[in-house]
Protein backbone atom coordinates (compact mmCIF):
# COMPACT_ATOMS: atom_id res chain seq x y z
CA UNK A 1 92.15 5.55 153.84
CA UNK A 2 92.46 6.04 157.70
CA UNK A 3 90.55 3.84 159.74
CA UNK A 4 89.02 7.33 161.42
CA UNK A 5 87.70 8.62 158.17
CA UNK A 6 86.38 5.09 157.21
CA UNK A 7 84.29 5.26 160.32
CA UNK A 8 83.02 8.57 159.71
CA UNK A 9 82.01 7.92 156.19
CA UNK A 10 80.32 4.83 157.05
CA UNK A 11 76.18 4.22 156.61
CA UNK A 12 74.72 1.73 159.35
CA UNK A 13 70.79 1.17 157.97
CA UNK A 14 68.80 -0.82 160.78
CA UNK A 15 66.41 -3.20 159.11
CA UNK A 16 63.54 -5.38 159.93
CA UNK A 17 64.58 -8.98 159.03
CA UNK A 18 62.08 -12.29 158.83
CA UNK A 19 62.15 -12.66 162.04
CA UNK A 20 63.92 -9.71 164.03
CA UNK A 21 66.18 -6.72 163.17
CA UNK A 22 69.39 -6.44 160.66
CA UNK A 23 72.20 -4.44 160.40
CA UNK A 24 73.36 -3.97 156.78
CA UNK A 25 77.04 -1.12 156.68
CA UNK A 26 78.84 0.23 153.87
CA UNK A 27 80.85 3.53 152.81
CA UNK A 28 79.40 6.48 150.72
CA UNK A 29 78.83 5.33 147.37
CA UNK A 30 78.92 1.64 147.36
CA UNK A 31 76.56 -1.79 148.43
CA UNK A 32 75.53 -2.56 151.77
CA UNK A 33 76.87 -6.04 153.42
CA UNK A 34 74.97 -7.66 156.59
CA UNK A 35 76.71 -6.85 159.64
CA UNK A 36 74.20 -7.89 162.33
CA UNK A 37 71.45 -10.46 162.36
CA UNK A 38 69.37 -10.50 165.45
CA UNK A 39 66.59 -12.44 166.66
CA UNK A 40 64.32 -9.38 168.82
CA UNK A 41 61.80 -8.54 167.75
CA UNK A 42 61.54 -4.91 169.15
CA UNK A 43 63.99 -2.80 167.96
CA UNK A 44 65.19 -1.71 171.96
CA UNK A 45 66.69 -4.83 172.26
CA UNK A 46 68.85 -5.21 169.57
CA UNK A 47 72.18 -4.38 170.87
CA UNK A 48 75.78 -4.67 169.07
CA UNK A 49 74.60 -2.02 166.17
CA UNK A 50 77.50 -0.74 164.29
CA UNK A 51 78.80 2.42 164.64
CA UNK A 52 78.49 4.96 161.85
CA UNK A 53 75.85 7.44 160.46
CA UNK A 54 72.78 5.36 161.67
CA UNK A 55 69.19 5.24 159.20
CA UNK A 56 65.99 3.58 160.62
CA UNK A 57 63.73 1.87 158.26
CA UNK A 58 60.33 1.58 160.21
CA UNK A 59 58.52 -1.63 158.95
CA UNK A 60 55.64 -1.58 156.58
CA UNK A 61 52.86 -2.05 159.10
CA UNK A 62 53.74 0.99 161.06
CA UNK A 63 53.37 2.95 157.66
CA UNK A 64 50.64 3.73 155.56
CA UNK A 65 50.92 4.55 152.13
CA UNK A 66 48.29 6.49 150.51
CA UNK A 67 49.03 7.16 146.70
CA UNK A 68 47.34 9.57 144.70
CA UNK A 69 47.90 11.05 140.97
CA UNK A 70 48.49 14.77 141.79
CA UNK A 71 46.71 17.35 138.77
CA UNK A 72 50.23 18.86 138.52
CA UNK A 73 53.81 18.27 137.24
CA UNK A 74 55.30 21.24 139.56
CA UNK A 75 57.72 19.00 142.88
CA UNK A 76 56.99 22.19 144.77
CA UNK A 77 52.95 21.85 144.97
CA UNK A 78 53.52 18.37 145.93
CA UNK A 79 53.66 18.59 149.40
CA UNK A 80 50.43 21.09 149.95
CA UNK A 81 48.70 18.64 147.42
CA UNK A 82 49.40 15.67 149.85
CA UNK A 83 48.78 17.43 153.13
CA UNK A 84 44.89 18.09 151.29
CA UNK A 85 44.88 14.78 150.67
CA UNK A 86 45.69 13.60 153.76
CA UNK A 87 43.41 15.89 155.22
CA UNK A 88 40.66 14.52 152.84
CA UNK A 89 41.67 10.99 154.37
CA UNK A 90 41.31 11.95 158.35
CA UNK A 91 44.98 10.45 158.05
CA UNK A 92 46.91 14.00 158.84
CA UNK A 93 48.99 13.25 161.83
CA UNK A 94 48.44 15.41 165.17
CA UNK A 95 50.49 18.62 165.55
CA UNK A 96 52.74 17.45 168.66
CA UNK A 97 53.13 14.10 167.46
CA UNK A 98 56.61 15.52 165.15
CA UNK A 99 56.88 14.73 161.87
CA UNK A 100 55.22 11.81 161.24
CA UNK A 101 54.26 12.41 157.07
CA UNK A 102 56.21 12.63 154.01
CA UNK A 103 55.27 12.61 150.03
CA UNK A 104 57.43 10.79 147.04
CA UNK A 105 57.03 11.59 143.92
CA UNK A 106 57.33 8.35 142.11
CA UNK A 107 56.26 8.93 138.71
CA UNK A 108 54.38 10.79 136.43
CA UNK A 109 50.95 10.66 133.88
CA UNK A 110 51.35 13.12 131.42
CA UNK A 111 50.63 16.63 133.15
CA UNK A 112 50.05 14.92 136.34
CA UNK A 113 52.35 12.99 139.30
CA UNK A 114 52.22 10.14 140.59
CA UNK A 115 52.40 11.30 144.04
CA UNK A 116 53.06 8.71 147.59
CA UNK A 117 51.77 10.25 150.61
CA UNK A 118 52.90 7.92 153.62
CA UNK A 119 51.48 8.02 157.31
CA UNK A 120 53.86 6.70 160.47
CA UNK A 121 51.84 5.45 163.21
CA UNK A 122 53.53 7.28 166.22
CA UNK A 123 56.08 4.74 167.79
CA UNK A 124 54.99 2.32 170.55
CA UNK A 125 57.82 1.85 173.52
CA UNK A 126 60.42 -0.14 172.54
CA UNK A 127 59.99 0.97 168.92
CA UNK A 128 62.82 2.51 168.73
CA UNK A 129 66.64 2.11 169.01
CA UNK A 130 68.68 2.88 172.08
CA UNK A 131 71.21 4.55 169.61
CA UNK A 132 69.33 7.92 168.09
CA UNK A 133 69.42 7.31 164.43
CA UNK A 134 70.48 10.56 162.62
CA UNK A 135 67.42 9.82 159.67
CA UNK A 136 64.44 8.12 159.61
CA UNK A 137 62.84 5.75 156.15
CA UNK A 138 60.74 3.04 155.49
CA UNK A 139 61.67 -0.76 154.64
CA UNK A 140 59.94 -0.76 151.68
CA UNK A 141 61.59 2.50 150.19
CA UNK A 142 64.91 0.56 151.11
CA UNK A 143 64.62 -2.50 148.47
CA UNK A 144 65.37 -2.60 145.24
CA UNK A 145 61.72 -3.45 143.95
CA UNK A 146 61.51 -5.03 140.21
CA UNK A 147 59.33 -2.74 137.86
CA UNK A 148 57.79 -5.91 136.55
CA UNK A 149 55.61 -7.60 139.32
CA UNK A 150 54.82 -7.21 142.81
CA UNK A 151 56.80 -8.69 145.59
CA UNK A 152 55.85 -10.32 148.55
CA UNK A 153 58.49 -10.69 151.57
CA UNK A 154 58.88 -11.57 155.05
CA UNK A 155 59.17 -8.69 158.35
CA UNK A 156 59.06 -9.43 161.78
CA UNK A 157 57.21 -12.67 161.82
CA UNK A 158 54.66 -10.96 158.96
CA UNK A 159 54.19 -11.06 155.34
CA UNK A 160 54.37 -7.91 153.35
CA UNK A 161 54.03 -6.69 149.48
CA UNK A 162 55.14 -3.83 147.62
CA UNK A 163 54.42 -2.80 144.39
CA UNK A 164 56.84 -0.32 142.29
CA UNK A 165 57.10 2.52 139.73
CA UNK A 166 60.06 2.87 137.80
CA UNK A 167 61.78 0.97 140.88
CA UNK A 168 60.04 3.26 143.59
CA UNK A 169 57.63 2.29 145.99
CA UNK A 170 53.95 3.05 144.67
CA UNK A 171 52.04 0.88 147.12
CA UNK A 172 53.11 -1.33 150.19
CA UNK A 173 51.01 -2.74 153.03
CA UNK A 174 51.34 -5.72 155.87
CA UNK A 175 48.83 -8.60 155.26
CA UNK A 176 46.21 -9.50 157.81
CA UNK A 177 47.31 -13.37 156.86
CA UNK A 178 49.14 -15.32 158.24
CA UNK A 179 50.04 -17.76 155.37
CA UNK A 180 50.47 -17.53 151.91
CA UNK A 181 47.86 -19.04 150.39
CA UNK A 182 44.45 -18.17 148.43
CA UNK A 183 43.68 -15.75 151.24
CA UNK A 184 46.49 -13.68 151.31
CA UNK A 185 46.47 -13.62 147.40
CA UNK A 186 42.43 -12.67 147.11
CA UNK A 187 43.95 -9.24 150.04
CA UNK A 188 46.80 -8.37 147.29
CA UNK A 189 44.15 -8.21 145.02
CA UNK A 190 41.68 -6.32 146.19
CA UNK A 191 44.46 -3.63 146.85
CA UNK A 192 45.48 -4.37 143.45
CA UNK A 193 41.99 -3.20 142.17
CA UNK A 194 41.60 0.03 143.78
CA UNK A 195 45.33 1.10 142.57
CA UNK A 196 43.64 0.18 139.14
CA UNK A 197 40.11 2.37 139.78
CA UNK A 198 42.08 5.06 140.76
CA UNK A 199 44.02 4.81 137.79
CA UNK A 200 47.30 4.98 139.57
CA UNK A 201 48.20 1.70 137.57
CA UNK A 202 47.22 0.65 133.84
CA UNK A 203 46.55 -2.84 134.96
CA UNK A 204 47.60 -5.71 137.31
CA UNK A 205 51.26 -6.77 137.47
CA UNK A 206 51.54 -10.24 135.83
CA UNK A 207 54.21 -11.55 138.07
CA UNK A 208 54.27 -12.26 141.68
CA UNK A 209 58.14 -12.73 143.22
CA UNK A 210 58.60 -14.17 147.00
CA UNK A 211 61.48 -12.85 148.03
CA UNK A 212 63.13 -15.68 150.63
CA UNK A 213 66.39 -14.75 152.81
CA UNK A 214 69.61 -16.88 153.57
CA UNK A 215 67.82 -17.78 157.04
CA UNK A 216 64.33 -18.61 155.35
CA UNK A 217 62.69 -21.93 154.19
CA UNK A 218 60.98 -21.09 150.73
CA UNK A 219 57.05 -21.58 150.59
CA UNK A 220 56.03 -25.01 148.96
CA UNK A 221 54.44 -25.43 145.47
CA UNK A 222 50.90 -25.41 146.71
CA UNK A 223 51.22 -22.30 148.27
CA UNK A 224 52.64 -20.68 145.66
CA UNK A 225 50.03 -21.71 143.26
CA UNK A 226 47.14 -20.71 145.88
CA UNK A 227 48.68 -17.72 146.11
CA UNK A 228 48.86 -16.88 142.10
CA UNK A 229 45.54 -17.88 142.05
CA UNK A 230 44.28 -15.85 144.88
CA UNK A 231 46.03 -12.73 142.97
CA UNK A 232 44.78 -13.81 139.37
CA UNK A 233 47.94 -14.45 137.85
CA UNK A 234 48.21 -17.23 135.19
CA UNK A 235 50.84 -18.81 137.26
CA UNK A 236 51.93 -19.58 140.65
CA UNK A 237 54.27 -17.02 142.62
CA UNK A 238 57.75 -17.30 141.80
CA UNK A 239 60.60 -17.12 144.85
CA UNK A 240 63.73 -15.27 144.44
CA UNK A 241 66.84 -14.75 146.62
CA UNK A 242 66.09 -11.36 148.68
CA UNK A 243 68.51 -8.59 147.70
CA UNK A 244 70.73 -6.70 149.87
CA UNK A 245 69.03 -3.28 150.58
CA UNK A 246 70.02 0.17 149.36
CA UNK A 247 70.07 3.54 150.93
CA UNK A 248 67.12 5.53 148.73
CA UNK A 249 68.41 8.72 147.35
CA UNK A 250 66.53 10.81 149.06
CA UNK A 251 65.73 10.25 152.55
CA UNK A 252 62.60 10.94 154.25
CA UNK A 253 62.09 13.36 156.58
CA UNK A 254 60.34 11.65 159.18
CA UNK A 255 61.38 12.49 163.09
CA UNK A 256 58.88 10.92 166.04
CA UNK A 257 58.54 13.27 168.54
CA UNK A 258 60.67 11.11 171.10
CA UNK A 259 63.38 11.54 168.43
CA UNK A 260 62.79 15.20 168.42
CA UNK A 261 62.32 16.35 171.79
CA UNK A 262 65.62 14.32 172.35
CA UNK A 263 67.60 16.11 170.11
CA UNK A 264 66.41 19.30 171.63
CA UNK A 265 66.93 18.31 174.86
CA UNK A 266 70.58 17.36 173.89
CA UNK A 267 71.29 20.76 173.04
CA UNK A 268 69.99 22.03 176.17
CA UNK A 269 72.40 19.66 177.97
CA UNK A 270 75.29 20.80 176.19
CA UNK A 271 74.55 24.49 177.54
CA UNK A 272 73.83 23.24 181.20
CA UNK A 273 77.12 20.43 181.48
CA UNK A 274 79.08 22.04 183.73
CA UNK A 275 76.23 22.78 186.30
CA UNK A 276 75.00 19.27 185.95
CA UNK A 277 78.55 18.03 186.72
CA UNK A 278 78.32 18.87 190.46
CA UNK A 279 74.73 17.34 191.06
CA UNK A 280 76.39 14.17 189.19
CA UNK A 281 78.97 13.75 192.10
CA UNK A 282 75.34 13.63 194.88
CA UNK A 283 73.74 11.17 192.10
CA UNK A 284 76.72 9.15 192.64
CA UNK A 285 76.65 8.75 196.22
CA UNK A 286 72.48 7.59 195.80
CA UNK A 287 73.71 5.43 193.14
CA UNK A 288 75.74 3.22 195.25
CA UNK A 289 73.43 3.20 197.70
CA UNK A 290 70.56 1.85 195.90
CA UNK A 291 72.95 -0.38 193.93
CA UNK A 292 71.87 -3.92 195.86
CA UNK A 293 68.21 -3.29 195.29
CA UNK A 294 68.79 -2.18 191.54
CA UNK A 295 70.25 -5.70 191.21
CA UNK A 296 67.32 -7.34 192.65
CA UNK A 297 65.01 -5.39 191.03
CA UNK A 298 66.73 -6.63 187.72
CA UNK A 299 66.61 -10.32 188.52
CA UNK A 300 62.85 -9.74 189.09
CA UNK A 301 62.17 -7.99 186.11
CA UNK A 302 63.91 -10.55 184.25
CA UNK A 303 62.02 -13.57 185.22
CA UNK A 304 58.53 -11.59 184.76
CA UNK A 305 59.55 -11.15 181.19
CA UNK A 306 60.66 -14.58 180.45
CA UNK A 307 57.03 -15.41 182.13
CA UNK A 308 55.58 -12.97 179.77
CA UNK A 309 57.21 -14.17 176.43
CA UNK A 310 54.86 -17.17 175.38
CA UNK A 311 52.21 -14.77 175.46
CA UNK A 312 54.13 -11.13 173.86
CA UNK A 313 53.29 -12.31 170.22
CA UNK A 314 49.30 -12.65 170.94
CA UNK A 315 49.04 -9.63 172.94
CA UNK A 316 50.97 -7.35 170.46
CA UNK A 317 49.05 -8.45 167.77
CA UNK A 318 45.89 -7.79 169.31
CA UNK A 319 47.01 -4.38 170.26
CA UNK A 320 47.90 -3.42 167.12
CA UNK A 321 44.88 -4.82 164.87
CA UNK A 322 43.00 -2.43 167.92
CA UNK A 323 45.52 0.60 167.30
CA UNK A 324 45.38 0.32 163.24
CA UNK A 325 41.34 0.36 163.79
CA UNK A 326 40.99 3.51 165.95
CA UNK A 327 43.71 4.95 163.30
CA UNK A 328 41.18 4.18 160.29
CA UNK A 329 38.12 5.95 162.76
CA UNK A 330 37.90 9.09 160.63
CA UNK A 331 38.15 7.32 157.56
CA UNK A 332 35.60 4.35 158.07
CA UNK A 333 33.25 6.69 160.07
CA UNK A 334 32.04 7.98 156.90
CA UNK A 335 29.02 10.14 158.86
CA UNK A 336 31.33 12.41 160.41
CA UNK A 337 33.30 13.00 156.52
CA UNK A 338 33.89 16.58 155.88
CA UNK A 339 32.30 16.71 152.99
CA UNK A 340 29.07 14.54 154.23
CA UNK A 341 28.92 17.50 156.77
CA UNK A 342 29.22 20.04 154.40
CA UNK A 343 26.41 18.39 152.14
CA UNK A 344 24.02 18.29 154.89
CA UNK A 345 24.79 22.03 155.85
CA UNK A 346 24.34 22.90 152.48
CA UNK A 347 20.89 20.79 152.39
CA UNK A 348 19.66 23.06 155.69
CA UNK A 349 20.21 26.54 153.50
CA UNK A 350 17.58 24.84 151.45
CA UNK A 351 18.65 26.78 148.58
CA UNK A 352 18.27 29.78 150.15
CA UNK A 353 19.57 32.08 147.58
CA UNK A 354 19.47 35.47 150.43
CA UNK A 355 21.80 33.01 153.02
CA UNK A 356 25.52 32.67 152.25
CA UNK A 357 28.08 30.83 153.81
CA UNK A 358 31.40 32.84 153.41
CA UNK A 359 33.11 29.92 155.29
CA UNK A 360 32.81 27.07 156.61
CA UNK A 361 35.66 25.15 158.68
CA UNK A 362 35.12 21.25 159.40
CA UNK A 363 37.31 18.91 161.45
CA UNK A 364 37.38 15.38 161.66
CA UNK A 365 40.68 13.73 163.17
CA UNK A 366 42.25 12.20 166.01
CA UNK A 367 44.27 13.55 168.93
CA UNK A 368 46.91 11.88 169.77
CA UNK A 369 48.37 11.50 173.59
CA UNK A 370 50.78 9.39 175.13
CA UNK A 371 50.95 8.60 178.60
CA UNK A 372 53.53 6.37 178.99
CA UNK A 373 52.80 3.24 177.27
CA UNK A 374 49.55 4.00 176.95
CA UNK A 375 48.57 5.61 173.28
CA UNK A 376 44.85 7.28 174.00
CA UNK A 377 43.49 8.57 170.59
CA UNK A 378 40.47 11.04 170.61
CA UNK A 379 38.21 12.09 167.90
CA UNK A 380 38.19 16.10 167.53
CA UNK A 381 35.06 16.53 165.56
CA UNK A 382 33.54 20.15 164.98
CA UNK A 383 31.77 22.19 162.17
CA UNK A 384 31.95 26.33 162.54
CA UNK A 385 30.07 28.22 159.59
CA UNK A 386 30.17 32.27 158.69
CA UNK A 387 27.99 34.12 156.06
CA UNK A 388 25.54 36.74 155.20
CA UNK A 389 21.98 36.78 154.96
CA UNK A 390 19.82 39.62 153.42
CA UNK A 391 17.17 39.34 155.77
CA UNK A 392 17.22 38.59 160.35
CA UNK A 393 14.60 35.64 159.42
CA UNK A 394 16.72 34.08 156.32
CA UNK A 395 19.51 33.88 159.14
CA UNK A 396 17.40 32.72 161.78
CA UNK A 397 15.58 29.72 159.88
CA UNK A 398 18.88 29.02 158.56
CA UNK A 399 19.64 28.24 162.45
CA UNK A 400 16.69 26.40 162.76
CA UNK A 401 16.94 24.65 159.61
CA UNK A 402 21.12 23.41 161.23
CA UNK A 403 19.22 21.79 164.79
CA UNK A 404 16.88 19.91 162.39
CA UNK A 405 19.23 18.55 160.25
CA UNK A 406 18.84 14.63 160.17
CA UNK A 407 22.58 14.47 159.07
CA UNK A 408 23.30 16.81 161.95
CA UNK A 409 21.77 15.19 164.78
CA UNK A 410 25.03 14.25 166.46
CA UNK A 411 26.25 17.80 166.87
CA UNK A 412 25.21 20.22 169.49
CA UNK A 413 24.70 24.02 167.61
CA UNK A 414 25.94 27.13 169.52
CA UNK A 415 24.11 29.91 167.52
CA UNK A 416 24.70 33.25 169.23
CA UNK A 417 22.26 36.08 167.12
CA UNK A 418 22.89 37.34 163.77
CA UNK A 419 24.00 40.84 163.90
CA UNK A 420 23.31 43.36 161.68
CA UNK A 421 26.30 44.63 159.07
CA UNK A 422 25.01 47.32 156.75
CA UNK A 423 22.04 45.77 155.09
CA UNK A 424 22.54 42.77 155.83
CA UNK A 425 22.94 40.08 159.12
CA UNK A 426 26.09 38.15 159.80
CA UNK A 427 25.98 34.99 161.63
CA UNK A 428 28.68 32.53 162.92
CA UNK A 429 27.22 29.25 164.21
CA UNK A 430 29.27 26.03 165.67
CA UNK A 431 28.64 23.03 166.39
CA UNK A 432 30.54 19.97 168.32
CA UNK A 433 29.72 16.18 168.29
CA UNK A 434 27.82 15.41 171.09
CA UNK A 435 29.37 13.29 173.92
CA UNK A 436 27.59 9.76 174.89
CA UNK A 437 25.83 11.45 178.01
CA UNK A 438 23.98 13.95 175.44
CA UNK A 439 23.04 11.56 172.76
């Protein structure tokens, strides 16, 4: 084989390590080998990354995983069934934000699937590689997990766990500890127990593996007895060698919108190169000019981040624990649910049987902007209703009923007059959550 045609059929996956990023490389059909171990821990500032057809795995904490048994053995409802229950969530990603969802279908329960909807928080600066990575995955999706027991591994200075069907990923989630111990193993558990309620799994694994890398120390005895005991094993943890990942079969289909609106932009330069080439030659000439204070500028950007690094870690996890908390806001709000909205609507009509609501659209999920490095989230929040009543004063008390609502009373109502359709009076009322001046 040619040395050119090895390099074109050769697979570069980027993964998060222990304690920074990895490069694992291999041709089409066979085992990844580490190429690259590195030591940052933002993905920008690995440099050195092999060249070949290059896959991202984000890391588990930038993903969440939100499994769900599907009433259907059809792959092509799958992805409508997840979008509803994403949207049931308030976890459905923003419209501009690209494509930051994807479903697997992992397994199945009789007539119905076992079906993973995951989540990507949208990237952070420095999130992402300097190289453009042609696809996009998850760490977790890119281990071979063991189909007896969880597993419990090390990524970028945090611990993680994954548990599997049929060697896919059903569940996977970052730990808020810091150590293994009784703590972290009481966390696995509790996730543990609402996989069980929801009857995505027929009971709790009875084995725990630690998966420990060439570069890692394993975890003593005691912890690994803690953490059995925090999970409710009958034994401590056991640690095993971590495997060399694979490349899943399928890969997902996430694309950030950086990613995106790169690629398009790429193929807009390709159209405009030879214009460009002429305002390159004036670029030059400013180049060389501004050359001596680039340098400087460098030198002082350098020592501000080497006064900055003692304090990155602290910072960074503070800003996340913040970011993953306005994430959960539509799901840990639980007054502003959809269907808590609806109920209280429903509770206005009164049972009402000459008022009907033909429909009734309800919104509860975050906007996403980014300015820069700043990620602003905002809660869009609104409740429109359409029907029929038989009678003007059905439709009008309805109205009345809305503004005295107790469930209501954070929305302002915008209820123009019913008007009359044949014999009977059409309404369409709205509401929007008040703002803090108008509570």
């Amino acid at each position: 084989m040619s040395s050119k045609a090895k390099k074109k059929g050769e697979k570069v996956l980027l993964l998060p390590g222990a304690d920074g990023w990895e490069a694992w490389t291999g041709l089409n059909g066979a085992g990844l080998a580490l190429a690259l171990r590195s030591g940052a821990m933002r993905v920008l500032d690995v440099g050195g990354i092999p060249s070949g057809e290059l896959t991202m795995a984000f890391p588990v904490r930038d993903v969440s995983a939100l499994p769900f048994r599907a009433p259907t053995s059809d792959d092509a409802l799958l992805s409508d069934l997840a979008e509803m229950h994403l949207e049931r969530m308030g976890m459905r990603p923003g419209i501009n934000a690209g494509v930051l969802s994807d479903v697997f279908k992992v397994g199945t329960r009789g007539e119905e699937s076992l079906a993973v909807p995951v989540v990507l928080a949208p990237p952070m600066e420095g999130h992402l590689p300097r190289r453009s990575p042609q696809h996009f995955d998850i760490s977790a999706r890119c281990l071979p997990l063991p189909s007896d027991g969880l597993v419990v591994w090390r990524e970028l200075g945090r611990w993680v766990f994954a548990l599997s069907e049929e060697g896919q990923a059903l569940e996977f989630e970052a730990l808020a500890s810091s150590q293994l111990g009784e703590d972290a193993g009481r966390e696995i558990r509790l996730t543990l127990m609402q996989l069980e309620l929801q009857g995505l799994i027929d009971s709790l694994p009875r084995h725990c593996f630690i998966w420990v890398g060439d570069e890692e120390g394993p975890p003593g005895a005691e912890e690994l007895a803690a953490l059995g005991a925090g999970i409710g094993l009958s034994g401590p943890a056991t640690v095993a060698a971590k495997p060399a990942p694979i490349l899943p079969a399928r890969l997902s289909q996430l694309l950030p919108a950086d990613v995106r609106a790169e690629r398009v932009a790429r193929r807009k330069k390709l159209q405009i190169i030879a214009g460009a080439a002429a305002a390159l030659v004036l670029y030059l000439g400013v180049i060389g000019i501004l050359g001596l204070s680039l340098v400087k500028a460098r030198k002082d950007a350098a020592k501000a981040l080497e006064d900055y690094t003692p304090y990155a870690d602290v910072y960074e996890d503070g800003k996340r624990h913040e970011q993953k908390w306005k994430e959960l806001q539509p799901v840990v709000e639980q007054d502003h649910n959809a269907v808590e909205l609806l109920y209280h609507c429903m509770r206005a009509r009164g049972g009402e049987e000459g008022v009907r609501l033909d429909r009734a659209d309800i919104s509860n999920q975050l906007q996403v902007n980014i300015d820069g490095e700043v990620l602003e989230l905002t809660p869009i929040r609104d409740i429109r209703l359409q029907g029929k009543a038989d009678e003007l004063g059905q439709a009008t008390a309805f109205d009345e009923a809305l503004k005295r609502e107790r469930g209501l009373g954070d929305y302002q109502w915008t209820t123009p007059p019913p008007q009359a359709k044949g014999d009977k009076w059409s309404f369409q009322y709205e509401a929007r959550l008040k703002g803090p001046e108008e509570q």
